[in-house]
N, C-alpha and C. Protein backbone atom coordinates (compact mmCIF):
# COMPACT_ATOMS: atom_id res chain seq x y z
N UNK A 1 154.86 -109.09 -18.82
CA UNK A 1 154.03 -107.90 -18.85
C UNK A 1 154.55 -107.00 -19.97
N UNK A 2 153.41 -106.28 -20.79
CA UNK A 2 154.04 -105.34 -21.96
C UNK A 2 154.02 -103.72 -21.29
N UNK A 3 155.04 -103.30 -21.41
CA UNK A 3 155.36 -102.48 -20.41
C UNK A 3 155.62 -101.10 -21.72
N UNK A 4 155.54 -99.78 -21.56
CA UNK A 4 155.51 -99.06 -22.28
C UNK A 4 155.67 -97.28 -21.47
N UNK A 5 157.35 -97.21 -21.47
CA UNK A 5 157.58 -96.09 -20.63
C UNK A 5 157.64 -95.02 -21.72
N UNK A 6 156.41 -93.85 -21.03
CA UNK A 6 156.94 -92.39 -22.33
C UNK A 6 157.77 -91.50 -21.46
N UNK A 7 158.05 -90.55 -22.03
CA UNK A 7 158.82 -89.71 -21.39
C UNK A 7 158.08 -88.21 -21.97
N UNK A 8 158.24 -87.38 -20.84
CA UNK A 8 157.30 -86.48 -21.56
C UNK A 8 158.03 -84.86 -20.78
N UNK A 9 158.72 -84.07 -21.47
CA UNK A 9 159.23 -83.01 -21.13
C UNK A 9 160.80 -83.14 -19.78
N UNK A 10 161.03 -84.43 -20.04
CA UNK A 10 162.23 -85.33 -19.52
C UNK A 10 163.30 -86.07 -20.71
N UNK A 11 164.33 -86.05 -20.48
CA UNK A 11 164.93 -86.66 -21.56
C UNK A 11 164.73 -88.29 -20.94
N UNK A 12 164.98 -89.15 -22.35
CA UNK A 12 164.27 -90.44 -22.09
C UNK A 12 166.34 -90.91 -21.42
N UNK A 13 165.61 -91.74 -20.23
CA UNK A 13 166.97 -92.75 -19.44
C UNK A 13 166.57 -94.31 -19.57
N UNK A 14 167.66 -94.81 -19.96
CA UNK A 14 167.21 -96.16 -20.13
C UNK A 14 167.31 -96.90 -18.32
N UNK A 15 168.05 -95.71 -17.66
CA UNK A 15 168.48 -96.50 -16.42
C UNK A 15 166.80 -96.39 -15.96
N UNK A 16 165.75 -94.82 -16.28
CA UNK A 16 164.19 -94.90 -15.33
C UNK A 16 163.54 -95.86 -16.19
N UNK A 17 163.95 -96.49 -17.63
CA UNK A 17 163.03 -97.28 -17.95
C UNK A 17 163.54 -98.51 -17.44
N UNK A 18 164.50 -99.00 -17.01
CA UNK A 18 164.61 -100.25 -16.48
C UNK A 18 164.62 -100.37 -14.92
N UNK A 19 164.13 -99.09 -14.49
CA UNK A 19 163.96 -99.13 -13.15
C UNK A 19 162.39 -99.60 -13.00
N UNK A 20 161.53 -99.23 -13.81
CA UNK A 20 160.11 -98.90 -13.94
C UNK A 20 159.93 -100.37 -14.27
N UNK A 21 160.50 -101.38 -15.30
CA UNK A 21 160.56 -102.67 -16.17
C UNK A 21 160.65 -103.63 -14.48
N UNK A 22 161.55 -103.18 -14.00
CA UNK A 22 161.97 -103.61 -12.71
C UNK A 22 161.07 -103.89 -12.00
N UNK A 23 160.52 -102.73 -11.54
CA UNK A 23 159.16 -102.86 -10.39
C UNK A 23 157.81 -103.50 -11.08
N UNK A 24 157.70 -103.36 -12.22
CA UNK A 24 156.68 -103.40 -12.63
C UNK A 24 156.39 -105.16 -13.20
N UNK A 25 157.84 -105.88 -12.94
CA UNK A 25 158.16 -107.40 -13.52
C UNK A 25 157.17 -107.81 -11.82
N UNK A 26 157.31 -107.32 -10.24
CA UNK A 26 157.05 -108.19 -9.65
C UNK A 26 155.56 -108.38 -9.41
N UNK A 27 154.95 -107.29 -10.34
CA UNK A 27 153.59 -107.50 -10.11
C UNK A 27 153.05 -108.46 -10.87
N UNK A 28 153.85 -109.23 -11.93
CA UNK A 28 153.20 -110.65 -12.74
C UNK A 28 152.86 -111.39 -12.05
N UNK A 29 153.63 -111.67 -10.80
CA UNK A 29 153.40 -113.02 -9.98
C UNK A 29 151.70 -112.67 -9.13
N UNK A 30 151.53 -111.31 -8.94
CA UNK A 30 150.11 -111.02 -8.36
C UNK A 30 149.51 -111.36 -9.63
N UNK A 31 148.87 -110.94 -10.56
CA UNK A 31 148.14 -110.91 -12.03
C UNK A 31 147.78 -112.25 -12.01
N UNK A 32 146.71 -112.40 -12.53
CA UNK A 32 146.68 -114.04 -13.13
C UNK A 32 146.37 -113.86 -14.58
N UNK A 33 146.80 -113.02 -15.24
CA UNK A 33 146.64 -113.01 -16.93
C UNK A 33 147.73 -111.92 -16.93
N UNK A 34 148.25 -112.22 -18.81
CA UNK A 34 149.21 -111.29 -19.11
C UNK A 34 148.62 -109.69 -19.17
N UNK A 35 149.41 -108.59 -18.80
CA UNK A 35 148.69 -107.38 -18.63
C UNK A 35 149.55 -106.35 -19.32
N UNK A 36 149.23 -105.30 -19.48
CA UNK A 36 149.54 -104.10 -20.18
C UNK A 36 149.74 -102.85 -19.29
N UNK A 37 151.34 -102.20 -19.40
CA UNK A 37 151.43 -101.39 -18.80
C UNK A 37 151.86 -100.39 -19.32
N UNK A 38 151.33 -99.13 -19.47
CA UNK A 38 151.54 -97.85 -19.89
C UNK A 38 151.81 -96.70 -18.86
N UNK A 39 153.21 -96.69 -18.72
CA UNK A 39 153.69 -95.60 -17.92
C UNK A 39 154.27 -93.95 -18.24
N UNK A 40 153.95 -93.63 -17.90
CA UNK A 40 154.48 -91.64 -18.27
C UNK A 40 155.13 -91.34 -17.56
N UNK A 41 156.47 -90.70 -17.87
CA UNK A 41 157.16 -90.02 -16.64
C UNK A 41 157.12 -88.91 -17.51
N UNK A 42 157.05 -87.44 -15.98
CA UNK A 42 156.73 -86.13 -16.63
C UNK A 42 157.54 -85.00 -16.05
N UNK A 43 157.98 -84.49 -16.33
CA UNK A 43 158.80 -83.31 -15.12
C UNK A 43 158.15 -81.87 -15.68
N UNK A 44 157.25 -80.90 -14.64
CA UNK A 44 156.93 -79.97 -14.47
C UNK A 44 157.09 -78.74 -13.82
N UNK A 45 157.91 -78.38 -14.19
CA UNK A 45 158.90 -76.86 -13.05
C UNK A 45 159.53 -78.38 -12.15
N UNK A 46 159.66 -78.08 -10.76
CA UNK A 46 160.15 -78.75 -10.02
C UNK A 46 159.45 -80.15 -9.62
N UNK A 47 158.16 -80.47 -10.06
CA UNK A 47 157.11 -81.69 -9.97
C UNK A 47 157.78 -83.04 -10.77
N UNK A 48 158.30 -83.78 -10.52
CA UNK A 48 158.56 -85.42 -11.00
C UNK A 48 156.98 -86.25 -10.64
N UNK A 49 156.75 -86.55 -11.88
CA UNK A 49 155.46 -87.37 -12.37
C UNK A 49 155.47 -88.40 -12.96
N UNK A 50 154.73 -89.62 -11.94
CA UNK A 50 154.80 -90.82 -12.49
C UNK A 50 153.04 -91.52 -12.82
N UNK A 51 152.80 -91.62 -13.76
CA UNK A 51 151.33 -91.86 -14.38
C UNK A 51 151.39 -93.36 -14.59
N UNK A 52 150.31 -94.36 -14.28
CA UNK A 52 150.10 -95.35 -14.87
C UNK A 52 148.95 -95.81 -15.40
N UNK A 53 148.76 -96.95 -16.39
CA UNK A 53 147.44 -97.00 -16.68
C UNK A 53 147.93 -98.43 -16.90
N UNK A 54 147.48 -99.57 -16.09
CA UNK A 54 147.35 -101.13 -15.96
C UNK A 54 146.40 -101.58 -16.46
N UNK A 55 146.29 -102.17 -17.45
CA UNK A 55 145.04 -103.51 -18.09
C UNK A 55 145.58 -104.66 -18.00
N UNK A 56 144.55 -105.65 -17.52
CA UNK A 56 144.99 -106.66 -17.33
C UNK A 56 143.19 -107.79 -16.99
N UNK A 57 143.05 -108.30 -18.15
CA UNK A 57 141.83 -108.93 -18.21
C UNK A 57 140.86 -108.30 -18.07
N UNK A 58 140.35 -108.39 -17.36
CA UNK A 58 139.24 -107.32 -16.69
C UNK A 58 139.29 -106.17 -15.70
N UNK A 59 140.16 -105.96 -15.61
CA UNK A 59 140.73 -104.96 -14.63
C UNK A 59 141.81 -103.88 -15.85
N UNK A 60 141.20 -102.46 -14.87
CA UNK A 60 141.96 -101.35 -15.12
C UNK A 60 142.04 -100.52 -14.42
N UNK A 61 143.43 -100.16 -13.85
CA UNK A 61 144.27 -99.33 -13.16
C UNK A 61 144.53 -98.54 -12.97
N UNK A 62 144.54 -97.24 -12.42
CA UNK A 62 144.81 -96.03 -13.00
C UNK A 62 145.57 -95.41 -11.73
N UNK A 63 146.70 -94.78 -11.80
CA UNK A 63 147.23 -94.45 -10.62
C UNK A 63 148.40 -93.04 -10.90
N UNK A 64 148.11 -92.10 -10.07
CA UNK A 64 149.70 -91.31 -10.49
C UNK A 64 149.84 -90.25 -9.11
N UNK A 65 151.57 -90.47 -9.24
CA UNK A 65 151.96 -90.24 -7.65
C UNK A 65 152.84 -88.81 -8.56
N UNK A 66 153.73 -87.55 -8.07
CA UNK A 66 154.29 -86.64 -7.72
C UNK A 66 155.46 -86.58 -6.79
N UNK A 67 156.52 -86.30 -6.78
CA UNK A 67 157.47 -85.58 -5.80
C UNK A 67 158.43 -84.51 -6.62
N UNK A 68 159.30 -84.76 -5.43
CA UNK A 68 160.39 -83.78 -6.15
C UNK A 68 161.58 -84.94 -6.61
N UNK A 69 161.44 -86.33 -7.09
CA UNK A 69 162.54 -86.98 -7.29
C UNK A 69 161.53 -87.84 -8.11
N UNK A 70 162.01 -88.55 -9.19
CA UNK A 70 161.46 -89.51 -10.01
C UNK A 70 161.32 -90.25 -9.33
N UNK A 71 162.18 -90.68 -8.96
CA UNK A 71 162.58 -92.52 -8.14
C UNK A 71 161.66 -92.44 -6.65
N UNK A 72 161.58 -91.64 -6.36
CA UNK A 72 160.51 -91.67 -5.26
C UNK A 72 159.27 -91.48 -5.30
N UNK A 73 158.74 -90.87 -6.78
CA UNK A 73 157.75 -91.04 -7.74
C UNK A 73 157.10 -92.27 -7.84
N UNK A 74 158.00 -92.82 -8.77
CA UNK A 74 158.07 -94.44 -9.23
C UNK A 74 157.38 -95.37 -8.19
N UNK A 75 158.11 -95.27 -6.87
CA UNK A 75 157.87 -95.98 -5.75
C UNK A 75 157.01 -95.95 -5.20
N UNK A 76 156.31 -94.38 -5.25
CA UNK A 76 155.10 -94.34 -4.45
C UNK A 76 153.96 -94.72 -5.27
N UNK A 77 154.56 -94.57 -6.82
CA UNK A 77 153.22 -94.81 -7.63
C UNK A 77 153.31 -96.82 -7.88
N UNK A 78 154.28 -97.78 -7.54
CA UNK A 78 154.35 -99.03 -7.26
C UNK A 78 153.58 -99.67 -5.97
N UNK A 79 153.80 -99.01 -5.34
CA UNK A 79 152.91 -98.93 -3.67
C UNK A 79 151.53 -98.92 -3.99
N UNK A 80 151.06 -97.49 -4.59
CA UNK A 80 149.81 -97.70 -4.79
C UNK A 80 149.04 -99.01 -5.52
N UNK A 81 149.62 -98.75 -6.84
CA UNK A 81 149.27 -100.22 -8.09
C UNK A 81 149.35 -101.79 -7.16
N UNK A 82 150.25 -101.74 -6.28
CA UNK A 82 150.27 -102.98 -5.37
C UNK A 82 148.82 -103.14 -4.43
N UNK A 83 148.58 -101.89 -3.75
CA UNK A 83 147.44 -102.22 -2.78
C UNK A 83 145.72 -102.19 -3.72
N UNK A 84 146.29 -101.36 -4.87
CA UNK A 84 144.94 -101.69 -6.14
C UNK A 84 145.00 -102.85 -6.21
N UNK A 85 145.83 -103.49 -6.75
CA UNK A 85 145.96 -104.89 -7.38
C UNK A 85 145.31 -105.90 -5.90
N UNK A 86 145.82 -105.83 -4.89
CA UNK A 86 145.39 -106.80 -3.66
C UNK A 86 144.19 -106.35 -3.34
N UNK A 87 143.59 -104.96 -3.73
CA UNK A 87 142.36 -104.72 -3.02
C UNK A 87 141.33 -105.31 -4.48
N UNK A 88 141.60 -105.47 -5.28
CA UNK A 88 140.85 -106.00 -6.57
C UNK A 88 140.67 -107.32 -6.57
N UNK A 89 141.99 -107.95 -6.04
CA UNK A 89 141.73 -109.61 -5.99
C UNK A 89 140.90 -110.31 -5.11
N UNK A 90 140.87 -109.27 -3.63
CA UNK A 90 140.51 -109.80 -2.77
C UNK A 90 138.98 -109.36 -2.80
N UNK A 91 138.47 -108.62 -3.59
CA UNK A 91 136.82 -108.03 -3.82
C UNK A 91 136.46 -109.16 -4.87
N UNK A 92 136.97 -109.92 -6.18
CA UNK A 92 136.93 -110.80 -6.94
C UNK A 92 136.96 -112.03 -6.36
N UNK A 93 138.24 -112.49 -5.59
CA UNK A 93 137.64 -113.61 -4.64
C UNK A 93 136.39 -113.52 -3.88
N UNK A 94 136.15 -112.80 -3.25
CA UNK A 94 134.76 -112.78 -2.53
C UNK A 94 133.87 -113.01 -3.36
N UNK A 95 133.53 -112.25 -4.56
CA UNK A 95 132.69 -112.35 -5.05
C UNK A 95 132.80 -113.50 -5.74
N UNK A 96 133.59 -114.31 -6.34
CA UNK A 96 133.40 -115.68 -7.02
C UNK A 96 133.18 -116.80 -5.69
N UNK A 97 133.74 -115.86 -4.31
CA UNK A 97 133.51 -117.58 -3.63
C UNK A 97 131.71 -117.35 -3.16
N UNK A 98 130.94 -116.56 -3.47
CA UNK A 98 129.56 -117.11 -3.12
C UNK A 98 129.00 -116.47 -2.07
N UNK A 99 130.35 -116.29 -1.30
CA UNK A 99 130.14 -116.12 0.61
C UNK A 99 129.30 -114.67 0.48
N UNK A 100 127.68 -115.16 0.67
CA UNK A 100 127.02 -113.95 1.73
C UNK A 100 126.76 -114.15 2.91
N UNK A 101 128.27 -114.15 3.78
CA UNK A 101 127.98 -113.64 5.10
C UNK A 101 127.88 -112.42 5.40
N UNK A 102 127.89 -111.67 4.21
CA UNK A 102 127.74 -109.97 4.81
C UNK A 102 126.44 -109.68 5.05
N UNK A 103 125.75 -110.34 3.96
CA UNK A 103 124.14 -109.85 3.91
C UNK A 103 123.50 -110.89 5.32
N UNK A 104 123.12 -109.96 5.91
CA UNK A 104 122.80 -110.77 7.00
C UNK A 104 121.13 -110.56 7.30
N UNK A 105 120.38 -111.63 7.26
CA UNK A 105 118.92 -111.81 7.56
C UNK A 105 118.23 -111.27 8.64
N UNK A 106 119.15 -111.56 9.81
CA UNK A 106 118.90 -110.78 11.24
C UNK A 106 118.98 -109.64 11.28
N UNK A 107 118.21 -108.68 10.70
CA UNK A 107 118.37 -107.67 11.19
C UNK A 107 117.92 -106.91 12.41
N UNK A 108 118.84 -105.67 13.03
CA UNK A 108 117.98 -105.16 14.71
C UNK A 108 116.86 -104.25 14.15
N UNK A 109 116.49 -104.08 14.48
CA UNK A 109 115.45 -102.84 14.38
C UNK A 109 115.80 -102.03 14.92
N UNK A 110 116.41 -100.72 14.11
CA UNK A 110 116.81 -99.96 14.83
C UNK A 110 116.06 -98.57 14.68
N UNK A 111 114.68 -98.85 14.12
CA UNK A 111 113.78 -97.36 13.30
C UNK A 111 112.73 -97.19 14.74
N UNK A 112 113.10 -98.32 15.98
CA UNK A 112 112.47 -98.03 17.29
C UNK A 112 113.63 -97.32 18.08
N UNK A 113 113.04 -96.68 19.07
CA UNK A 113 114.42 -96.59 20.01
C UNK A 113 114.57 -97.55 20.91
N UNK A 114 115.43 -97.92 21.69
CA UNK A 114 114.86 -98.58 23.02
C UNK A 114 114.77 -97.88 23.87
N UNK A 115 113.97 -98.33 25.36
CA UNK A 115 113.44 -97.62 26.17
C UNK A 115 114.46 -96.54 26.85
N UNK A 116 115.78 -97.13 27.13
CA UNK A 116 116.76 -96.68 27.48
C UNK A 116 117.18 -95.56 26.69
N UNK A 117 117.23 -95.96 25.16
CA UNK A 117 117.72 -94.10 24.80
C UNK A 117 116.39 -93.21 24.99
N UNK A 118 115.03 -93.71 24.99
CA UNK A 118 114.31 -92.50 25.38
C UNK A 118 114.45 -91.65 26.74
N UNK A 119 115.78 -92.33 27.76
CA UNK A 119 115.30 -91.62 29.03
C UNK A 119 116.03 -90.52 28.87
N UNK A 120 116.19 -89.29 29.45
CA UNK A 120 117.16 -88.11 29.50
C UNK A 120 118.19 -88.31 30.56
N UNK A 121 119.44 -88.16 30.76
CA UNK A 121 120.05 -88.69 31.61
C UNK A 121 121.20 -87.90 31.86
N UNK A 122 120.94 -86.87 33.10
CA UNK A 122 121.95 -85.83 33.23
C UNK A 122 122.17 -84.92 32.12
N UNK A 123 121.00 -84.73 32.10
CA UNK A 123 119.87 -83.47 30.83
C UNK A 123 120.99 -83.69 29.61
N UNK A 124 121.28 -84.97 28.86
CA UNK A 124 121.92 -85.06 27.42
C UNK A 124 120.75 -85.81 26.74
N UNK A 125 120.63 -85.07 25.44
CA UNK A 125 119.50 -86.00 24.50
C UNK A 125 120.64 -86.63 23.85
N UNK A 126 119.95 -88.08 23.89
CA UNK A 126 120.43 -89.13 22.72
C UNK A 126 119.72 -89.22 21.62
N UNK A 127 120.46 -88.92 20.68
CA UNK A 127 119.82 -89.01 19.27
C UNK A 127 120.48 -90.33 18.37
N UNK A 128 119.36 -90.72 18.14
CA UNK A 128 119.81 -92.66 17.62
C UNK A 128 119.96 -92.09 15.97
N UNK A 129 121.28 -92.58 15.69
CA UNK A 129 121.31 -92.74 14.15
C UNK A 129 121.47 -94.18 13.79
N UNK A 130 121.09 -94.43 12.34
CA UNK A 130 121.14 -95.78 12.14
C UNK A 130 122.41 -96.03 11.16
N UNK A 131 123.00 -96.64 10.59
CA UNK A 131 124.50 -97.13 10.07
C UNK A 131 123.96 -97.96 9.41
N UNK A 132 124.48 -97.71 8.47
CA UNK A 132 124.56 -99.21 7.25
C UNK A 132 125.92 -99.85 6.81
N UNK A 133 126.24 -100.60 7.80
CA UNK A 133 127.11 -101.73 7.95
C UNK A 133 127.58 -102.22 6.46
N UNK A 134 128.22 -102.09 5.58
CA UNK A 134 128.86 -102.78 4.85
C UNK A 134 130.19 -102.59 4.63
N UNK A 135 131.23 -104.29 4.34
CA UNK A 135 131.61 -104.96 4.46
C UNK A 135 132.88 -104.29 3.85
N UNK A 136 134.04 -103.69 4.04
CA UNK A 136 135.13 -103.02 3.40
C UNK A 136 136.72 -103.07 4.43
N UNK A 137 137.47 -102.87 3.45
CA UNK A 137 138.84 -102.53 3.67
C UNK A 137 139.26 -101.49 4.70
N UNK A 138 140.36 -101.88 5.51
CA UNK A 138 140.39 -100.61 6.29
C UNK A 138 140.94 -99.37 5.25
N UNK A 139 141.92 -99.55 4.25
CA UNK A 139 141.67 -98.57 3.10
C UNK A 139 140.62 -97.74 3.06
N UNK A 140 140.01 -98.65 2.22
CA UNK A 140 138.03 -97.83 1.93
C UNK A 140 138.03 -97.15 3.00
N UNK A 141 137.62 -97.61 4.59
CA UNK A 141 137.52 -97.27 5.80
C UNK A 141 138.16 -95.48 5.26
N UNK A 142 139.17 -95.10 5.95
CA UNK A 142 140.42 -94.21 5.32
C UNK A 142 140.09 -93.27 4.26
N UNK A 143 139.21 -94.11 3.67
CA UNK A 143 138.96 -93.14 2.26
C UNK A 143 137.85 -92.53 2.25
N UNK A 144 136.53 -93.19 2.90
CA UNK A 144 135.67 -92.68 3.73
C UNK A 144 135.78 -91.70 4.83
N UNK A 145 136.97 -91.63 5.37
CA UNK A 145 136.67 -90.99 7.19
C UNK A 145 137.20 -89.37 5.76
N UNK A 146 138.06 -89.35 4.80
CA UNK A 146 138.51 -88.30 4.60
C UNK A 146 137.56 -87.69 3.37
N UNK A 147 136.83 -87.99 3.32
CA UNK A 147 135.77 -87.79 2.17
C UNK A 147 134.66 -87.47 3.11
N UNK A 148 134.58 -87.64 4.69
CA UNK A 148 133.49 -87.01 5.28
C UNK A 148 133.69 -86.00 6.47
N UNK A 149 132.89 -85.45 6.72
CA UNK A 149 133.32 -84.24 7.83
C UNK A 149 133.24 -85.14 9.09
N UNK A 150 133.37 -86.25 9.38
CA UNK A 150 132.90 -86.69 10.96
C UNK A 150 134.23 -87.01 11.31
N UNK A 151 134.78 -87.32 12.58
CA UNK A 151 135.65 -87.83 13.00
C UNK A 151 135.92 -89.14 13.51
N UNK A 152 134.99 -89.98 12.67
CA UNK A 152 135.12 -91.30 13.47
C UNK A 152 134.02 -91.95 11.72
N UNK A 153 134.57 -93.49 11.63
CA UNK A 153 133.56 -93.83 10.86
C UNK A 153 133.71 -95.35 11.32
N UNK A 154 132.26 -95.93 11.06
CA UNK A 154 132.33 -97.56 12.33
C UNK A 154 131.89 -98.02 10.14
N UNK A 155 132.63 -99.41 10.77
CA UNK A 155 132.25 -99.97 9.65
C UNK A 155 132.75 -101.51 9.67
N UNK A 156 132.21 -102.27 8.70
CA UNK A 156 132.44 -104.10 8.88
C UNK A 156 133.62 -104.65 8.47
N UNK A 157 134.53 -104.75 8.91
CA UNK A 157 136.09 -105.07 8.62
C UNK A 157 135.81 -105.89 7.73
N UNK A 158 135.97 -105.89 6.28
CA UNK A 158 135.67 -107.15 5.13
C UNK A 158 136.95 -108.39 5.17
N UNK A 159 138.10 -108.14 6.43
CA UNK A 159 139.05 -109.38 6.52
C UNK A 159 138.76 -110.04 8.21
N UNK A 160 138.29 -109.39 8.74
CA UNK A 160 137.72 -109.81 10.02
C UNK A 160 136.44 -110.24 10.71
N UNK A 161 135.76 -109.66 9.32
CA UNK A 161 134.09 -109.67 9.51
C UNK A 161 133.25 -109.30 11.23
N UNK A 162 134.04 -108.26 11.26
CA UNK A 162 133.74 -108.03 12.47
C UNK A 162 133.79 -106.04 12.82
N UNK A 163 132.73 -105.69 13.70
CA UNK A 163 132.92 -104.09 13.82
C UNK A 163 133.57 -103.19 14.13
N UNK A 164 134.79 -102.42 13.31
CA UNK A 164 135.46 -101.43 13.74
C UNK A 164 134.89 -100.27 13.38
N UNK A 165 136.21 -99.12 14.33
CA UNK A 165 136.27 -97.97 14.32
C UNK A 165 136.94 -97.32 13.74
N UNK A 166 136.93 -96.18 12.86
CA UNK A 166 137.86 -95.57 12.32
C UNK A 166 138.25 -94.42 12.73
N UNK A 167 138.83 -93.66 13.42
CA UNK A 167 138.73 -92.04 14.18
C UNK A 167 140.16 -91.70 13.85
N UNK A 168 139.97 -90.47 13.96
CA UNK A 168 140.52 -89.22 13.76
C UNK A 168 141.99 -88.74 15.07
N UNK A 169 142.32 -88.68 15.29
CA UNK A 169 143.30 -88.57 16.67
C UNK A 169 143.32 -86.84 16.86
N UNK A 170 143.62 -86.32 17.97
CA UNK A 170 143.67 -85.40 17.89
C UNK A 170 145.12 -84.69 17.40
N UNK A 171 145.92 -85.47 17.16
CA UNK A 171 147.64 -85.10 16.87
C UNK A 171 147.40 -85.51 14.86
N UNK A 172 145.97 -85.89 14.54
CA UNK A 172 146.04 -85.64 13.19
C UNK A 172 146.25 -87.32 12.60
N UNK A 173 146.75 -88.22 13.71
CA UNK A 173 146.62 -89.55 12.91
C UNK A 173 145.24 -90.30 12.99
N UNK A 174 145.55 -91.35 12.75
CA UNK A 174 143.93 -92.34 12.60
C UNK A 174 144.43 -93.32 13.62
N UNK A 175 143.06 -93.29 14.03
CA UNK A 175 143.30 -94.45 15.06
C UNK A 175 142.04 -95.77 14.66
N UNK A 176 142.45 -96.91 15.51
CA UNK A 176 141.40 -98.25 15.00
C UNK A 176 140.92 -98.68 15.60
N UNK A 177 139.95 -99.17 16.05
CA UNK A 177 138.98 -99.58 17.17
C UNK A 177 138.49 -100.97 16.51
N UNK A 178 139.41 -102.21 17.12
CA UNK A 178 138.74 -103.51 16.48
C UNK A 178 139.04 -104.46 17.78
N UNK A 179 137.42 -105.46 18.15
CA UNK A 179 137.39 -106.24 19.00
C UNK A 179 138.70 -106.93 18.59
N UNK A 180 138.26 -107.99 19.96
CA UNK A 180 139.98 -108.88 19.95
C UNK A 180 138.99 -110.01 19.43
């Protein structure tokens, strides 16, 4: 990998560039072509900044993490570039292997109600919304529930092919709702 650490309002360390050379050697074995890595480290008042920008065939990367320590910078911004990189391969496999089992022919009709949600039942109206089911990461999932005001988001597990839940907890974590 061609690897390319700047340094930017930090004095340059050969120990953060061979820490960075380091982490950044085990992502060859993910890659299936040689790739290009352009990293920035930045220090701002008390902010340690780690910037990346990954090319690599057809794919480009873009990622940058913050703390108060470089090295924990570095790490969080390696973490990320790791679950890019696996969430890229595994959207590219799908799509080269053919498989539309997502698109599914059967569809319910769901622009009727059934008889059952028209009844009133211990004076609560049911109001039918309809969902459009497609096929994602519990990531995505995650990235969705916090990009919308609801507390719950249902969606098609793209490694299980099957319907979960995504919700909100009341102590502030996420919780998962997936058949067995």
């Amino acid at each position: 990998m061609q690897t390319s650490v700047t340094f930017k309002k930090i004095d340059p360390s050969d120990a953060l560039r061979a820490y960075v050379e380091k982490k950044l050697d085990k992502f060859d074995k993910m890659l299936d072509s040689p790739a290009d890595a352009n990293v920035v480290l930045s220090v701002e008042k008390i902010r340690h900044i780690a910037e990346i920008t990954l090319n690599c065939d057809k794919v480009s990367i873009h990622a940058k993490e913050e703390s108060d320590n470089m090295y924990a910078s570095i790490d969080a911004l390696m973490d990320k570039i790791r679950t890019q990189i696996k969430k890229n391969k595994e959207k590219m496999k799908r799509h080269m292997s053919g498989n539309k089992d997502s698109i599914k022919d059967d569809e319910i009709d769901l622009e009727t109600p059934a008889p059952a949600l028209e009844e009133k039942k211990n004076s609560h109206d049911i109001i039918l919304e309809t969902l459009d089911f497609k096929p994602m990461d519990v990531d995505d999932a995650v990235i969705e529930l916090d990009a919308g005001k609801e507390t719950f988001f249902v969606f098609n597990n793209s490694r299980t092919e099957r319907m979960n839940v995504l919700y909100r907890r009341h102590d502030g974590a996420l919780g998962l709702i997936q058949p067995q």
